[in-house]
C-alpha atoms as a PDB file:
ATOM      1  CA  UNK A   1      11.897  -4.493 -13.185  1.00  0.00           C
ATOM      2  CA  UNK A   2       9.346  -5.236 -16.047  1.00  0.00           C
ATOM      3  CA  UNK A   3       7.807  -2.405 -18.615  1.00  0.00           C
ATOM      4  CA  UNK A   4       4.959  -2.345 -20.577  1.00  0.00           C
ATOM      5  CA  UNK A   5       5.154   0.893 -22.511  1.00  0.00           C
ATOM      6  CA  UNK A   6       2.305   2.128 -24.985  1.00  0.00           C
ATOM      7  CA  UNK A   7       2.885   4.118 -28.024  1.00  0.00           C
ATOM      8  CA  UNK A   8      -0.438   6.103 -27.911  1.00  0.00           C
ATOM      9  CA  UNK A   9      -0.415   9.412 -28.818  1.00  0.00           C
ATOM     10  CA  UNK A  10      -3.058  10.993 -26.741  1.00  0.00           C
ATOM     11  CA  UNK A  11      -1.676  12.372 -23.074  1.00  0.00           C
ATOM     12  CA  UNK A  12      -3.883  10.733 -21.166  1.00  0.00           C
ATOM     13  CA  UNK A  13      -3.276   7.135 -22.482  1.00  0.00           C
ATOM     14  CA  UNK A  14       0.764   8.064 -22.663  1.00  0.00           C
ATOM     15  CA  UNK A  15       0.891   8.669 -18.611  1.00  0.00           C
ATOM     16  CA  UNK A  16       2.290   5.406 -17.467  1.00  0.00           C
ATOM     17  CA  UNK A  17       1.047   3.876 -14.046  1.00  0.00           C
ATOM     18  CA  UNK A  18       4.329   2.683 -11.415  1.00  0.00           C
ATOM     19  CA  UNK A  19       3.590  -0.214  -9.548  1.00  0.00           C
ATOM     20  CA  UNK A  20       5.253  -0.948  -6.333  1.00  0.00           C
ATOM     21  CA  UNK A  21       4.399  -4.244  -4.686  1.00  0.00           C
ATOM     22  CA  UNK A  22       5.085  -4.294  -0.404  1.00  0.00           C
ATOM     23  CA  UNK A  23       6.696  -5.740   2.128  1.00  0.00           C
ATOM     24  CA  UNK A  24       7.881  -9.350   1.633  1.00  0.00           C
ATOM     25  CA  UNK A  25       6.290  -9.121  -1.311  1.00  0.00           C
ATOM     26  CA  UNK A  26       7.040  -9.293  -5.213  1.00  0.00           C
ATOM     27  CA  UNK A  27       6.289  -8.294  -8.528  1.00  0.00           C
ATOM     28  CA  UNK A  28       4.297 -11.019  -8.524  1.00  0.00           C
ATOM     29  CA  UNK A  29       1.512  -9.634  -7.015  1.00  0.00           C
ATOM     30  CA  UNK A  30       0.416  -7.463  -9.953  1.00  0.00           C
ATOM     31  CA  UNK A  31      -0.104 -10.563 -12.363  1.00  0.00           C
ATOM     32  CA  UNK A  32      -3.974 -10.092 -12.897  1.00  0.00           C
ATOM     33  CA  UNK A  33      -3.988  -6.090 -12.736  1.00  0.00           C
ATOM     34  CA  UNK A  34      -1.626  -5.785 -15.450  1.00  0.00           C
ATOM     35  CA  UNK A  35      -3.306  -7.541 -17.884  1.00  0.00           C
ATOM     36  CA  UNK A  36      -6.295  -4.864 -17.007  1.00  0.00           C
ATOM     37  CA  UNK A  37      -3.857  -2.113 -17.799  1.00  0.00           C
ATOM     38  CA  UNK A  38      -2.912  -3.955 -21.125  1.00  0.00           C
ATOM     39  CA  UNK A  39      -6.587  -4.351 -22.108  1.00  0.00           C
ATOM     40  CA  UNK A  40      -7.259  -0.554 -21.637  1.00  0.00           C
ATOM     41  CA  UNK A  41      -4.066   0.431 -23.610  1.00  0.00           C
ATOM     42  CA  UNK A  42      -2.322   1.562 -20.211  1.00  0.00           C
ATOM     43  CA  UNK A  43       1.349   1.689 -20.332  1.00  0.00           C
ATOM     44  CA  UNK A  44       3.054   0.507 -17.114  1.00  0.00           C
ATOM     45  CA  UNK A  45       6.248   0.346 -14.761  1.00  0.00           C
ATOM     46  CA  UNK A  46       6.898  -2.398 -12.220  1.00  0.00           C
ATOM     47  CA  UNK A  47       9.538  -1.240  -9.455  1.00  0.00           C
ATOM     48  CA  UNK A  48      11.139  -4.346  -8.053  1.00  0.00           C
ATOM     49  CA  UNK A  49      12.627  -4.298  -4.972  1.00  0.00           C
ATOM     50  CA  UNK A  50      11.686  -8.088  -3.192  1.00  0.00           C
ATOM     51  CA  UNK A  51      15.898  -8.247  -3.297  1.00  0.00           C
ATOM     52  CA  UNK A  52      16.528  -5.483  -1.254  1.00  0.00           C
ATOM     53  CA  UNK A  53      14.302  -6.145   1.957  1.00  0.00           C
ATOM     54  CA  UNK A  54      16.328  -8.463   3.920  1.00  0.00           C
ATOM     55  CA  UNK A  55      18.653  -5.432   5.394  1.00  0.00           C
ATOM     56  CA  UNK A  56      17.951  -2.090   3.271  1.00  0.00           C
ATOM     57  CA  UNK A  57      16.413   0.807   5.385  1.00  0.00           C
ATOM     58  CA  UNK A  58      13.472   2.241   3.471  1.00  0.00           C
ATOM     59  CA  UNK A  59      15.507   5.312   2.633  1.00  0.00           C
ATOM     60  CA  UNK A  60      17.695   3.540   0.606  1.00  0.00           C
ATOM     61  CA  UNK A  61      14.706   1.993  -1.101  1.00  0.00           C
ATOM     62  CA  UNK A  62      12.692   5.669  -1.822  1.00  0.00           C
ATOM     63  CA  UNK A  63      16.144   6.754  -3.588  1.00  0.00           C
ATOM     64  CA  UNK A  64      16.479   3.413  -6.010  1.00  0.00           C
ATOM     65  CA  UNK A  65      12.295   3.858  -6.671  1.00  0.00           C
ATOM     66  CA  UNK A  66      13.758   7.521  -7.811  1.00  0.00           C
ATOM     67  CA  UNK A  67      16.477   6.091  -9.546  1.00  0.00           C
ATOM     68  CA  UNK A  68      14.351   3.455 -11.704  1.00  0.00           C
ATOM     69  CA  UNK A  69      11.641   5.943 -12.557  1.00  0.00           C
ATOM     70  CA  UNK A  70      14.515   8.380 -13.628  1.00  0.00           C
ATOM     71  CA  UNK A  71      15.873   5.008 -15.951  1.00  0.00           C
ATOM     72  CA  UNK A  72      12.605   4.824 -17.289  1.00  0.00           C
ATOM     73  CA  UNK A  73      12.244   8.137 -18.185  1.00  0.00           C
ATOM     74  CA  UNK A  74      15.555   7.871 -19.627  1.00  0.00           C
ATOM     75  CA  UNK A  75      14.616   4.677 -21.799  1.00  0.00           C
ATOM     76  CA  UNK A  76      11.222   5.779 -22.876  1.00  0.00           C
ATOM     77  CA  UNK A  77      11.907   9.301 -23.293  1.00  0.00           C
ATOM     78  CA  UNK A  78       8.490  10.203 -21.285  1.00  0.00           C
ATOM     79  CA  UNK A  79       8.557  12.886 -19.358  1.00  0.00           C
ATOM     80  CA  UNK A  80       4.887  13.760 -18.412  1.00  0.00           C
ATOM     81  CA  UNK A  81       3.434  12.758 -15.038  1.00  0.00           C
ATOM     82  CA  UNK A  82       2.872   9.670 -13.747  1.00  0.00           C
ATOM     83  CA  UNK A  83       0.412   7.445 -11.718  1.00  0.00           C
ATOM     84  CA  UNK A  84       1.529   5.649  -8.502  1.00  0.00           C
ATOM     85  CA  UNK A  85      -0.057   2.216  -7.597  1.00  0.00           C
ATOM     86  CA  UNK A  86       1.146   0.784  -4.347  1.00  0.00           C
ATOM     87  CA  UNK A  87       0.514  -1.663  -1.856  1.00  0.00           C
ATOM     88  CA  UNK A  88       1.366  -1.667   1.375  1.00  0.00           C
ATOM     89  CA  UNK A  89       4.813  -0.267   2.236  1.00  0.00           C
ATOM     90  CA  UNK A  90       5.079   0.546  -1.196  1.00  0.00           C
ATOM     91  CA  UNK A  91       2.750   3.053  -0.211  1.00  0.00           C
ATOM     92  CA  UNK A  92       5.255   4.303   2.424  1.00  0.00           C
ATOM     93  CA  UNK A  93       8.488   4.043  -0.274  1.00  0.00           C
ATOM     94  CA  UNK A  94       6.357   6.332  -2.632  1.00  0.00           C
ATOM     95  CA  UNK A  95       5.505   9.246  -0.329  1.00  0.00           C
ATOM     96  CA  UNK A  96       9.319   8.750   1.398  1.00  0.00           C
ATOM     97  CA  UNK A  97      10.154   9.455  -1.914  1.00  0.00           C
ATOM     98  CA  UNK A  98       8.136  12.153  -3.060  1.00  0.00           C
ATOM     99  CA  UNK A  99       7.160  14.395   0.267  1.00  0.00           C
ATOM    100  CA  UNK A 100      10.225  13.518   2.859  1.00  0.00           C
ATOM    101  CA  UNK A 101      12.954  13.367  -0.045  1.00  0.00           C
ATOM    102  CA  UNK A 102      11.200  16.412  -1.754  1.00  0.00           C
ATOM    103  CA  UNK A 103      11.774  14.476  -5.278  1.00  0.00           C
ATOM    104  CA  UNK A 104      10.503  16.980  -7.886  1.00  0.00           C
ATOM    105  CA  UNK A 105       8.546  14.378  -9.922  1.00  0.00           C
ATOM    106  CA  UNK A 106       5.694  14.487 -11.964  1.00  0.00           C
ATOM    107  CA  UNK A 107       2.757  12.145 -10.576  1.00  0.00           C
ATOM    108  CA  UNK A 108      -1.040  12.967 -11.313  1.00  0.00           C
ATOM    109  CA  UNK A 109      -2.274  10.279  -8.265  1.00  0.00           C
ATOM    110  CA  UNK A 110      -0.691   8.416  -5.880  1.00  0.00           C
ATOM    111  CA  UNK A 111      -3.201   5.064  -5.384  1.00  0.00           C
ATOM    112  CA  UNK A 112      -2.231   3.340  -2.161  1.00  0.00           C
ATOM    113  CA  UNK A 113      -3.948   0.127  -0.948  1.00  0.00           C
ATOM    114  CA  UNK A 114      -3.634  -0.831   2.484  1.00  0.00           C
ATOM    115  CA  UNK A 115      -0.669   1.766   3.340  1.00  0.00           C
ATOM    116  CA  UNK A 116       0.120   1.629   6.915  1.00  0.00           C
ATOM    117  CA  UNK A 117       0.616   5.510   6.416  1.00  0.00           C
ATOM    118  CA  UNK A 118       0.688   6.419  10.304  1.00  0.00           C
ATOM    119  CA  UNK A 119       3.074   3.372  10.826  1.00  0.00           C
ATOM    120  CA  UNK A 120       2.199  -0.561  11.548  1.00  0.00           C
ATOM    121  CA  UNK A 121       0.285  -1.436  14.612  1.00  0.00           C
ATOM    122  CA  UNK A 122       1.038  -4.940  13.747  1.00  0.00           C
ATOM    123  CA  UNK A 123       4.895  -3.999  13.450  1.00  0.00           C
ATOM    124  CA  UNK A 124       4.564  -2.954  16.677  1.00  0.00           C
ATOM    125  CA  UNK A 125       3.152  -6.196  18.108  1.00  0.00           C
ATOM    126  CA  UNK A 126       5.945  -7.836  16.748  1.00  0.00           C
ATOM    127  CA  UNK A 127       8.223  -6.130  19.121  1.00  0.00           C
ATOM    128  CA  UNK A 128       5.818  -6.299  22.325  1.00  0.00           C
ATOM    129  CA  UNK A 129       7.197  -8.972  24.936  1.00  0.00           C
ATOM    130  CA  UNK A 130       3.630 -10.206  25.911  1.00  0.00           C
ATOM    131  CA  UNK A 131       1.844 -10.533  22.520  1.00  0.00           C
ATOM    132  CA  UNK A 132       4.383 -10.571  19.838  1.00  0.00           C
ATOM    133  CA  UNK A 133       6.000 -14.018  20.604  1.00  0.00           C
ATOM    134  CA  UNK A 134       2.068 -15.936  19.873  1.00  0.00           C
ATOM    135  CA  UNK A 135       1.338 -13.422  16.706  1.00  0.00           C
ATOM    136  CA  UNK A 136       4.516 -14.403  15.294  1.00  0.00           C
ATOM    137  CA  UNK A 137       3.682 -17.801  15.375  1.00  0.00           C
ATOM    138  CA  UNK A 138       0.321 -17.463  14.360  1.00  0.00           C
ATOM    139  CA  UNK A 139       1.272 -15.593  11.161  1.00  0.00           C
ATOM    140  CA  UNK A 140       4.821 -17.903  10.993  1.00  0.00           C
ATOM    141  CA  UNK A 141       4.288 -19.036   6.970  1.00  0.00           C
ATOM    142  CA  UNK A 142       1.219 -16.710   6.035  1.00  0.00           C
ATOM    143  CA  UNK A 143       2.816 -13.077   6.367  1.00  0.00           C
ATOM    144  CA  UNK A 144       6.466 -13.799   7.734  1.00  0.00           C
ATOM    145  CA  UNK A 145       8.593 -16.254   7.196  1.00  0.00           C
ATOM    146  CA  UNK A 146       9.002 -19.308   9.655  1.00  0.00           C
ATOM    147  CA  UNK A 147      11.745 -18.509  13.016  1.00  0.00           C
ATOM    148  CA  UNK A 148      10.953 -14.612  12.024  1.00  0.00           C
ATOM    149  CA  UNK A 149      13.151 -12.197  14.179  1.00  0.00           C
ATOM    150  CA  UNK A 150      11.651  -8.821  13.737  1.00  0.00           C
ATOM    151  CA  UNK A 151      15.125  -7.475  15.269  1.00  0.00           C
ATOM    152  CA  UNK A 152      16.418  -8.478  12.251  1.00  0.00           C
ATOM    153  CA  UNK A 153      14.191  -6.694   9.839  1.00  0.00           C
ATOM    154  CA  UNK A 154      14.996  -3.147   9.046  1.00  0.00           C
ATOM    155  CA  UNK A 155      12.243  -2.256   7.416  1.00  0.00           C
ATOM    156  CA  UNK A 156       9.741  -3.534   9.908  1.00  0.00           C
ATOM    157  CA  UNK A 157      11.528  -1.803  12.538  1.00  0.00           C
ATOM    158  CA  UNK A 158      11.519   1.677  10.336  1.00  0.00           C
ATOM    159  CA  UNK A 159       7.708   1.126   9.959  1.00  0.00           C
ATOM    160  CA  UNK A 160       6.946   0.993  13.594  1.00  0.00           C
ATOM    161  CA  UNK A 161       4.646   3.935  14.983  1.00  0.00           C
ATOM    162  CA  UNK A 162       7.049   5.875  16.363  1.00  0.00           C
ATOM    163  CA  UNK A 163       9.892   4.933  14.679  1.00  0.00           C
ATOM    164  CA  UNK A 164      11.781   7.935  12.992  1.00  0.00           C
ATOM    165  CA  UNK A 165      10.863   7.023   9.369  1.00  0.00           C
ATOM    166  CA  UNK A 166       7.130   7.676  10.279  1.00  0.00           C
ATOM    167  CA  UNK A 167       7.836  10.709  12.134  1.00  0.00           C
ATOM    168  CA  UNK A 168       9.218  12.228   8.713  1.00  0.00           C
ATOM    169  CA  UNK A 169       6.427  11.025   7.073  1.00  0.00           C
ATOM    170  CA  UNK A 170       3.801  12.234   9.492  1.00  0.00           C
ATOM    171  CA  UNK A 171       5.738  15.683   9.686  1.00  0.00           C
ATOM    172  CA  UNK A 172       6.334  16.219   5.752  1.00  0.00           C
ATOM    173  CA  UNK A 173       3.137  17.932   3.855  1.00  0.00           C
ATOM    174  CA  UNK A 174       1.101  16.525   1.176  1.00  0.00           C
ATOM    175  CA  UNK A 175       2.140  16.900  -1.969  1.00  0.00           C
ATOM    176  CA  UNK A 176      -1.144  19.854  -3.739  1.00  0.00           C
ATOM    177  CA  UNK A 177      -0.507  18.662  -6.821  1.00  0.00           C
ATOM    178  CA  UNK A 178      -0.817  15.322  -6.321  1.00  0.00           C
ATOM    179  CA  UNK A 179      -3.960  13.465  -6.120  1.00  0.00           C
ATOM    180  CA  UNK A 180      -4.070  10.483  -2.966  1.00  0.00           C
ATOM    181  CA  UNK A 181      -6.506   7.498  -2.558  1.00  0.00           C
ATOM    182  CA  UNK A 182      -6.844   5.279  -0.278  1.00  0.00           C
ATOM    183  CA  UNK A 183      -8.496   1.890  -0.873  1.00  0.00           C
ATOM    184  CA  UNK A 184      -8.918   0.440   2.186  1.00  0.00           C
ATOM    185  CA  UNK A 185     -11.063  -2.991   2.712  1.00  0.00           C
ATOM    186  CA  UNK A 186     -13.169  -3.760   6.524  1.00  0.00           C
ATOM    187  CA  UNK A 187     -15.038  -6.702   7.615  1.00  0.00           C
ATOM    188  CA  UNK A 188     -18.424  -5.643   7.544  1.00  0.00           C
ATOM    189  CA  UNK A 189     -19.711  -8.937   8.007  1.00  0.00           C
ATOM    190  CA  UNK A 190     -17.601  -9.579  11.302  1.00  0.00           C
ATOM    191  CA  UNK A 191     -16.713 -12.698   9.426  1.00  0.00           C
ATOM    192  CA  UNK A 192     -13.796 -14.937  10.937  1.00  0.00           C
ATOM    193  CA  UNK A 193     -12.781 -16.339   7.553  1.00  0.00           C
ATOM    194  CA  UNK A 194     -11.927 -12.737   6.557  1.00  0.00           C
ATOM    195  CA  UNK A 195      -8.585 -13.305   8.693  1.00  0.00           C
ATOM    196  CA  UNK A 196      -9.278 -16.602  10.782  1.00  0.00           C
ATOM    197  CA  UNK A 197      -5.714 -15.749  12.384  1.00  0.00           C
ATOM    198  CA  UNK A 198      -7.175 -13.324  13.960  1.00  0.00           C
ATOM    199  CA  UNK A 199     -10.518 -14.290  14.180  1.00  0.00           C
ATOM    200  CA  UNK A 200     -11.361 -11.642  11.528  1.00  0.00           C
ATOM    201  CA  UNK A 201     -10.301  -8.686  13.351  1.00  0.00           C
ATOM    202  CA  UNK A 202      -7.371  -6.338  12.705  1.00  0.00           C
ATOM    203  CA  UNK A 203      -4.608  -5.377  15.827  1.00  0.00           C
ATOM    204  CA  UNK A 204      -4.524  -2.221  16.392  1.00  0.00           C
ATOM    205  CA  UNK A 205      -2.699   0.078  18.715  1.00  0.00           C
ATOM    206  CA  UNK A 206      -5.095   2.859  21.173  1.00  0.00           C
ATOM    207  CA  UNK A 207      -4.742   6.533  21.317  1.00  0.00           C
ATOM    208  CA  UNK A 208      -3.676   5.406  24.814  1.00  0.00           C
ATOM    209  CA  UNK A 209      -1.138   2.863  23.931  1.00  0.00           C
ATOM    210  CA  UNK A 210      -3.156  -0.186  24.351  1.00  0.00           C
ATOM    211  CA  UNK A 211      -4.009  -3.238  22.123  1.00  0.00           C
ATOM    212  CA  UNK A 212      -7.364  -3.636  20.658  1.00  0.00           C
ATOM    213  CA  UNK A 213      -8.655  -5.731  18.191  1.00  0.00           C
ATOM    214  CA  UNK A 214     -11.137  -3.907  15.256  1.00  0.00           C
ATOM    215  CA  UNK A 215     -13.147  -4.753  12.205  1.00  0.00           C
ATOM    216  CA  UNK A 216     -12.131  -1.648  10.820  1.00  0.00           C
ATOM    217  CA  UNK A 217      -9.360  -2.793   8.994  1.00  0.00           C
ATOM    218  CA  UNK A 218      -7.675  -6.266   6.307  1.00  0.00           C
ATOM    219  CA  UNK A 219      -6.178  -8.227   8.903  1.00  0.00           C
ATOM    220  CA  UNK A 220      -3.171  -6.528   8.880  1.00  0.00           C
ATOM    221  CA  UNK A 221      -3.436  -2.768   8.835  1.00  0.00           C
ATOM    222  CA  UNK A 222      -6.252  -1.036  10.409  1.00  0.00           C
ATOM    223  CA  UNK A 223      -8.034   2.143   9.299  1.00  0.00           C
ATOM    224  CA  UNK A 224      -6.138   4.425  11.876  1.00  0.00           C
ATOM    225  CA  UNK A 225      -2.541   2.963  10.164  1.00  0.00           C
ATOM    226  CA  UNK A 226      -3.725   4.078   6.921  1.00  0.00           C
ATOM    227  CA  UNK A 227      -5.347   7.416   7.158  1.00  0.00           C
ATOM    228  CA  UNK A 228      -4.198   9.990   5.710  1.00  0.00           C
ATOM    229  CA  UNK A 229      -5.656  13.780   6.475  1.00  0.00           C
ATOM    230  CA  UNK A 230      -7.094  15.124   3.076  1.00  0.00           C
ATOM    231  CA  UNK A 231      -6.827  12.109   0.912  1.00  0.00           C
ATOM    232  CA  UNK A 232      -9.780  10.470  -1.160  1.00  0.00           C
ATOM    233  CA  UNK A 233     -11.057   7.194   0.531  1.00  0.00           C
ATOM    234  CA  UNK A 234     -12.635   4.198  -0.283  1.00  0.00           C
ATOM    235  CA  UNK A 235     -13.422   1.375   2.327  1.00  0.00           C
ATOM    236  CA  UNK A 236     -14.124  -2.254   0.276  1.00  0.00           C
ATOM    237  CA  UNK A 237     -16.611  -4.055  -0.278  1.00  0.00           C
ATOM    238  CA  UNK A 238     -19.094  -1.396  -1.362  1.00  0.00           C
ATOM    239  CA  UNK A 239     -21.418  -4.336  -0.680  1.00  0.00           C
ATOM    240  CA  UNK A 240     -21.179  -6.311   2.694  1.00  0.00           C
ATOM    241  CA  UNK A 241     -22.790  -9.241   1.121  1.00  0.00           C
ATOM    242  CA  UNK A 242     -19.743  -9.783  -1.173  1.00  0.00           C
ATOM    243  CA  UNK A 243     -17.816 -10.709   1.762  1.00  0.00           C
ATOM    244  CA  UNK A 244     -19.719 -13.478   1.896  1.00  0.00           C
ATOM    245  CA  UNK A 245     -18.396 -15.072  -1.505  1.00  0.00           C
ATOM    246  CA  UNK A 246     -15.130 -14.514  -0.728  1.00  0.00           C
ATOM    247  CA  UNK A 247     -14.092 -12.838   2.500  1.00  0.00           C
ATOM    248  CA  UNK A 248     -10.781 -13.549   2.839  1.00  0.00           C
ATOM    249  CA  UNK A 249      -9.772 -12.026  -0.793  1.00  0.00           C
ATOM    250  CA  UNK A 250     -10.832  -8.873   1.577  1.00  0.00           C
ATOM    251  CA  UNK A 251      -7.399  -9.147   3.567  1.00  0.00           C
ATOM    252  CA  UNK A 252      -4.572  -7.212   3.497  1.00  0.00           C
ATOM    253  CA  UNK A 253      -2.222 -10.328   1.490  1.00  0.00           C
ATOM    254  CA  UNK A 254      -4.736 -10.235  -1.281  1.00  0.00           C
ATOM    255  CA  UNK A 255      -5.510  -7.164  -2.084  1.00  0.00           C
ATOM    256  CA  UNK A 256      -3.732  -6.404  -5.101  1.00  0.00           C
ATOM    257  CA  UNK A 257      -5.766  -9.485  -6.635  1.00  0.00           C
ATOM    258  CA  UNK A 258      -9.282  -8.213  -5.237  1.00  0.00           C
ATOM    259  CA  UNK A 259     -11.275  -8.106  -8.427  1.00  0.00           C
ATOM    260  CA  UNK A 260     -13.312  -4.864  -6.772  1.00  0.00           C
ATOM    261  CA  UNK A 261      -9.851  -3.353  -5.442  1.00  0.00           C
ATOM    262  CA  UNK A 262      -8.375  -4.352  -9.114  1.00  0.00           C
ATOM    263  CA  UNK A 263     -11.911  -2.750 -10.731  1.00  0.00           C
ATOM    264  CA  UNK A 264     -11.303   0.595  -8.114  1.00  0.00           C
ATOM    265  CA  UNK A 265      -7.862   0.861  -9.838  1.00  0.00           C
ATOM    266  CA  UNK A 266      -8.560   0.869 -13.259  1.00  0.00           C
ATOM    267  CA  UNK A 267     -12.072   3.380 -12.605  1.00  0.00           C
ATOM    268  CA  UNK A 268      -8.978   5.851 -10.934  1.00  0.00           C
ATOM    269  CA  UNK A 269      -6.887   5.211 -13.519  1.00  0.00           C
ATOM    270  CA  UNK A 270      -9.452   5.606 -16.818  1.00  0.00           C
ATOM    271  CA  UNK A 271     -10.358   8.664 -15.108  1.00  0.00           C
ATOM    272  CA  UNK A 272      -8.539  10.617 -12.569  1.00  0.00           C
ATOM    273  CA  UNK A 273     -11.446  12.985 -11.739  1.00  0.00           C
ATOM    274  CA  UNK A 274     -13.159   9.489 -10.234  1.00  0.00           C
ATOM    275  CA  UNK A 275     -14.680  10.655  -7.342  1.00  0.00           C
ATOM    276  CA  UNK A 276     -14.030   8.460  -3.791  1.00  0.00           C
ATOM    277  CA  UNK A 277     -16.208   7.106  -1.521  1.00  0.00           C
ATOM    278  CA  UNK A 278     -14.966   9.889   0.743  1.00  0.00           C
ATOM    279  CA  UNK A 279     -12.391  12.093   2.285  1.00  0.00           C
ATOM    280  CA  UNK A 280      -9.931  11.758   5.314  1.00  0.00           C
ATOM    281  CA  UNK A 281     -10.651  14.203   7.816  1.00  0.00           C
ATOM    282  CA  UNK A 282      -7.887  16.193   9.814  1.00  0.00           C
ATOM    283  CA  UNK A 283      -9.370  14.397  13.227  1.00  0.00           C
ATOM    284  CA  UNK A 284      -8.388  10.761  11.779  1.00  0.00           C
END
């Protein structure tokens, strides 16, 4: 669990950003956005908890990410709102925390890039006797480990669709004085070299219960995962020709490294009146 804590007097350089990395993941991840943050004077957290995901439920994890911020508070002696960076199921530990737990903390946004908010289609696949056993070797060494058992993972089990976890987080409310953003990328370009495990596309699970396959989404979570009703929205690249340069830093593994996710970030975080792309309707 790393700091970086400023000393500036002025409240909106004071307001400290949280960063939680995802699932499988590590601090790690944060490596080139942090020295943004530095640059612009932006005091930071980093919530680590890569040594907790081989059998916590995600419960337990939303109560330690409650616990550290309350250790940093304690430490710093800050106790103005905070921003909330997160990737992935960080996104999900976050809003566990703050709208199922009801944890009365002060955040000003809550940032989430490529949040499988409505649960993980892919998750899902895992667990389906016809597909899962030749995506789990396909992805065996790029986004789980080699033999993976899903039955064995708690937290991918608790981020299935219909899995209990996302019920509470599909039933609990928004949060009105929080502002959310999505930053979501899509292969415009319908190139495979976006996600050549998936020939570009994203999995994603029908309003009937089928499998499809979309553009609308990084490779990993799809557009209808990450929705959110009411929350600001912006789908990456603004350009389709950047995809071009370098698709696959367009997928869901390397987001937090994007340099136009990382440069989407810091506008949100310079200025939390930043206005998105768009807006989430209540029909997504």
């Amino acid at each position: 669990m790393i700091s970086g804590m400023g000393d500036g007097s002025r409240e909106e350089r004071k307001c400290p950003v949280v960063l939680v990395h995802g699932w499988k993941s590590h601090p790690g991840v944060w490596k080139r956005l942090v020295p943004q943050m530095e640059s612009a004077s932006i005091p930071y957290w980093v919530f680590d908890y890569s040594g907790m995901m081989s059998n916590t439920p995600l419960t337990e994890i939303a109560a330690a990410f409650g616990d550290y911020i309350a250790l940093m508070r304690e430490e710093t002696g800050y106790a103005g709102p905070v921003d909330m960076v997160c990737h992935s199921v960080g996104g999900c530990i976050a809003r566990y925390l703050l709208e199922v737990m009801e944890r009365e903390e002060r955040v000003r946004q809550l940032i989430c890039i490529g949040t499988p908010n409505n649960g993980s289609s892919l998750s899902e696949l895992f667990n389906d006797p016809e597909h899962g056993p030749q995506i789990l070797d396909r992805l065996a060494g790029v986004f789980v480990p080699h033999r993976y058992d899903p039955a064995d993972d708690v937290i991918a089990q608790e981020v299935r669709p219909h899995s209990r976890t996302i019920a509470a987080l599909r039933g609990a409310k928004g949060r009105d004085d929080i502002a959310y953003r999505l930053i979501l990328t899509a292969n415009l370009s319908a190139t495979p070299a976006f996600f050549p495990y998936f020939e570009g596309k994203t999995w994603t699970l029908g309003p009937e219960g089928e499998w499809q396959t979309t553009y609308a989404g990084d490779g990993i979570v799809p557009h209808t995962d990450a929705y959110l009703p009411g929350a600001g929205m912006d789908i990456l690249p603004i350009d389709s020709a950047r995809l071009g340069e370098h698709p696959e830093l367009y997928c869901h593994i390397t987001l937090p490294k994007n340099p136009e996710v990382m440069d989407r970030v810091m506008e949100y975080l310079r200025d939390p009146a930043t206005r998105p792309q768009g807006v989430c309707s209540e029909r997504e």
